[in-house]
Each structure stands twice: as structure tokens, then as C-alpha cells.
C-alpha atoms as a PDB file:
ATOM      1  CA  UNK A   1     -26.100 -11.726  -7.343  1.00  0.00           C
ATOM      2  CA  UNK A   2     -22.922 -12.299  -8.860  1.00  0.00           C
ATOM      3  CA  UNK A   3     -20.214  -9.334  -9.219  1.00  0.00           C
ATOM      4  CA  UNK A   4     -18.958  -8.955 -13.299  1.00  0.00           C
ATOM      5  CA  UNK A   5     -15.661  -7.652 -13.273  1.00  0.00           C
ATOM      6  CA  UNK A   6     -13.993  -5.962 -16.318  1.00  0.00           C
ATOM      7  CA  UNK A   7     -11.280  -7.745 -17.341  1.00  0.00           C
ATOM      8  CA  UNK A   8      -9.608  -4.588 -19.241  1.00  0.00           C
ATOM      9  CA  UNK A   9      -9.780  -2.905 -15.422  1.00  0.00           C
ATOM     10  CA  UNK A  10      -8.585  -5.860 -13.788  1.00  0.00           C
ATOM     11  CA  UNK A  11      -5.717  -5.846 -16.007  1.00  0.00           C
ATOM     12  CA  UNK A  12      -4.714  -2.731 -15.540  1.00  0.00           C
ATOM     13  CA  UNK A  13      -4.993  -2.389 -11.789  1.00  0.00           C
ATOM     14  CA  UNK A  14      -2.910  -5.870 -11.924  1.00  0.00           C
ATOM     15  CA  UNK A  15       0.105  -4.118 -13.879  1.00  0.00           C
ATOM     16  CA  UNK A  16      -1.016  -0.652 -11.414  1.00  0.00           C
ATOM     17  CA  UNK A  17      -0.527  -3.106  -8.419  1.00  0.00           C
ATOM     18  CA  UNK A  18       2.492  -4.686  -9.069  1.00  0.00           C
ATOM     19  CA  UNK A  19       4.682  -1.206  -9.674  1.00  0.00           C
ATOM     20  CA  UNK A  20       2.797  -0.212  -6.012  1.00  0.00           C
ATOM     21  CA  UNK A  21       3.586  -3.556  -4.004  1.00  0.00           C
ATOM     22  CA  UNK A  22       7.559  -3.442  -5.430  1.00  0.00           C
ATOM     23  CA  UNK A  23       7.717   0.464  -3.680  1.00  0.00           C
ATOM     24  CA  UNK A  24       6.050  -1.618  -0.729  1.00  0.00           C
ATOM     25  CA  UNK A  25       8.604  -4.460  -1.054  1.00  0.00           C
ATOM     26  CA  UNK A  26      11.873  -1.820  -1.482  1.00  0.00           C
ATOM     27  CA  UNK A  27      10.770  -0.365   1.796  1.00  0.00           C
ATOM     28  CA  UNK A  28      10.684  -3.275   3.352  1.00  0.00           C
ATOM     29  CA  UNK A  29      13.942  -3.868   2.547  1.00  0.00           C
ATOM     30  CA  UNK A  30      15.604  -0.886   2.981  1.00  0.00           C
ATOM     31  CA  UNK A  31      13.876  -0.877   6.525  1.00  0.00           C
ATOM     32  CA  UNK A  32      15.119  -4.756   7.723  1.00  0.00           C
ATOM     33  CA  UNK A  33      18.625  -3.161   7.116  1.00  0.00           C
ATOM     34  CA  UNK A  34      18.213   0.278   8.726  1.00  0.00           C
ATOM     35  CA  UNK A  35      15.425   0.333  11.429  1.00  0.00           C
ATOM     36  CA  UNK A  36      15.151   4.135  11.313  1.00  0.00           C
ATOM     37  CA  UNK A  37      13.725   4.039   7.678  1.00  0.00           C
ATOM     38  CA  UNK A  38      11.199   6.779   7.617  1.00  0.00           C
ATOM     39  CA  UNK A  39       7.598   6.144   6.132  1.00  0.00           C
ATOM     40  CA  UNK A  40       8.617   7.975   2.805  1.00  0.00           C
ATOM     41  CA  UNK A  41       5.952  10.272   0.384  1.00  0.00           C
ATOM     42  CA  UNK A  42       6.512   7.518  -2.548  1.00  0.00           C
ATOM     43  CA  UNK A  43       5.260   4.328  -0.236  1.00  0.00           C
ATOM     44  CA  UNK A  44       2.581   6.410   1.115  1.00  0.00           C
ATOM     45  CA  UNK A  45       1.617   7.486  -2.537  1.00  0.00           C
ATOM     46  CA  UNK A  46       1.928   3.684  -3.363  1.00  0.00           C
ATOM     47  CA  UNK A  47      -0.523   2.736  -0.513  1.00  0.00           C
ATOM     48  CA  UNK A  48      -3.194   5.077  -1.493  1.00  0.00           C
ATOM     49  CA  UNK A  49      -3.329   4.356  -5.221  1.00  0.00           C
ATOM     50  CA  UNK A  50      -3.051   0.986  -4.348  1.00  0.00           C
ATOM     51  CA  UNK A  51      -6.043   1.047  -2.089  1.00  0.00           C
ATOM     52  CA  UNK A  52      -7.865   3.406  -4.668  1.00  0.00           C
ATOM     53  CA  UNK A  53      -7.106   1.243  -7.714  1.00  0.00           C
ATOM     54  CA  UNK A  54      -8.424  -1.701  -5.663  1.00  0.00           C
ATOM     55  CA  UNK A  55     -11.782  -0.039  -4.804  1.00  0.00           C
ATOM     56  CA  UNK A  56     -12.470   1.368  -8.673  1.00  0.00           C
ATOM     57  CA  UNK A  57     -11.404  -2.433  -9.676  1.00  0.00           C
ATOM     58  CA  UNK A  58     -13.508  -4.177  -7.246  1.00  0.00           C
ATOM     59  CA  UNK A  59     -10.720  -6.035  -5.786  1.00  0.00           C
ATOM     60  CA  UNK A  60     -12.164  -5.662  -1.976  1.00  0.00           C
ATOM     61  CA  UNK A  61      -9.896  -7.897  -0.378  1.00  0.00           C
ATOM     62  CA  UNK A  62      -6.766  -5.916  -1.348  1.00  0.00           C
ATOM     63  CA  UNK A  63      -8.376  -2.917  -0.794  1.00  0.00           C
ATOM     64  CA  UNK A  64      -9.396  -3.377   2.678  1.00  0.00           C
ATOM     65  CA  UNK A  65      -5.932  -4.504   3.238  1.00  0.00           C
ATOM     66  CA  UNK A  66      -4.230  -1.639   1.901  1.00  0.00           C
ATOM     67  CA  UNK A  67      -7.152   1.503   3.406  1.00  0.00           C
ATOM     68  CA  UNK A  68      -5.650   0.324   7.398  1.00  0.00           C
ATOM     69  CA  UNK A  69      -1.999   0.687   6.119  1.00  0.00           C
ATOM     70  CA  UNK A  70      -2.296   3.724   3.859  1.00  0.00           C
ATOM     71  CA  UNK A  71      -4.075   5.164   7.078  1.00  0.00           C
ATOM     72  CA  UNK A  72      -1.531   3.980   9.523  1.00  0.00           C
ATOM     73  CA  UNK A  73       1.102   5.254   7.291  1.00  0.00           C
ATOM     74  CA  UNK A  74      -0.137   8.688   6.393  1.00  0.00           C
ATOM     75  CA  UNK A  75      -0.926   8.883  10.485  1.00  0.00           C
ATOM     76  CA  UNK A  76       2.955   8.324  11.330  1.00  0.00           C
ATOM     77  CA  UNK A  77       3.850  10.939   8.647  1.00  0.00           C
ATOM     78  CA  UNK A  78       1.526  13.493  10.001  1.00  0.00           C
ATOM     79  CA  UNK A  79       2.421  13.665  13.362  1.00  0.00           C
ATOM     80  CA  UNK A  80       6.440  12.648  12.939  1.00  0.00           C
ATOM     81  CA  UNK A  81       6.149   9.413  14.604  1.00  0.00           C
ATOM     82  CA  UNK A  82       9.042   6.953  14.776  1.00  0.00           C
ATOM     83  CA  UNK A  83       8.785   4.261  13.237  1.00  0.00           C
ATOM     84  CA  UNK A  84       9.408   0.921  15.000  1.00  0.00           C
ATOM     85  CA  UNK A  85       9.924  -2.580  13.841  1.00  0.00           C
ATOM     86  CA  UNK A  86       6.351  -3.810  15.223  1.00  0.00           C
ATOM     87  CA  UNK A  87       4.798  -1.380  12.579  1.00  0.00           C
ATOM     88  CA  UNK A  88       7.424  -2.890  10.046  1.00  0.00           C
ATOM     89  CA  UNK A  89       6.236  -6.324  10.605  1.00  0.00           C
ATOM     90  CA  UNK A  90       2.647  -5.682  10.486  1.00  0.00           C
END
């Protein structure tokens, strides 16, 4: 059985999306030019909208990427946890 999408809700999550991946993309950034670069609140809020947005919109694949990092990120807030550049580059 074939999935129907709406494109309306597509749309939006695509505009939603893009706004979340450039917070992703800034970290990034700011983090391959200072390794001590804290996991901040607005890249985990980007991460779980993201991952929320992708779920409502049916957009699995993105969404099952984005639930491990959202996790991973909201983990390393939690408890305080450095962050290190193997976490960076995953």
C-alpha cells in the first residue's frame, strides 16, 4: 500500500527543516573552530523539532536520523558531558 503524502505538509516541514539543519550547520562550524563548543539549548531545540516535524510529515528517513542525535544530544546536556570531536563528526 502506497503512503499519500500532503504536499501542503511536506512543504512546510521542507521550509521547517531548512531553518533547523542551518542551526545544525552553524554549530558545526562554530565547533571545527573551537573544539569546546558546548551542545547549546537552540541545536538541541533544532534536533527535536526537526525529528518531530519529520515524524508528523512522514519523512521517516530524516526522522530516524535526527531521534539518535536529538537523543545523544539532549544525553550530553543532561549529565554535563564534554563534548569531543568523535561526537562532532558523527
Amino acid at each position: 500500500e502506497e503512503e499519500s503524502f500532503d504536499p501542503q505538509l511536506l512543504e512546510i516541514f521542507r521550509q521547517e527543516a531548512q531553518t533547523h539543519l542551518e542551526t545544525l550547520n552553524r554549530y558545526l562550524e562554530a565547533s571545527a573552530l573551537d573544539e569546546s563548543a558546548a551542545f547549546s539549548d537552540e541545536l538541541l531545540r533544532a534536533l527535536h523539532t526537526l525529528k518531530g516535524s519529520a515524524y508528523m510529515a512522514g519523512v521517516l528517513p530524516m526522522a530516524e536520523l535526527a531521534s539518535p542525535l536529538d537523543q545523544l544530544v539532549r544525553e550530553f546536556k543532561t549529565n554535563h558531558l564534554a563534548v569531543g570531536q568523535p561526537e562532532i563528526e558523527l
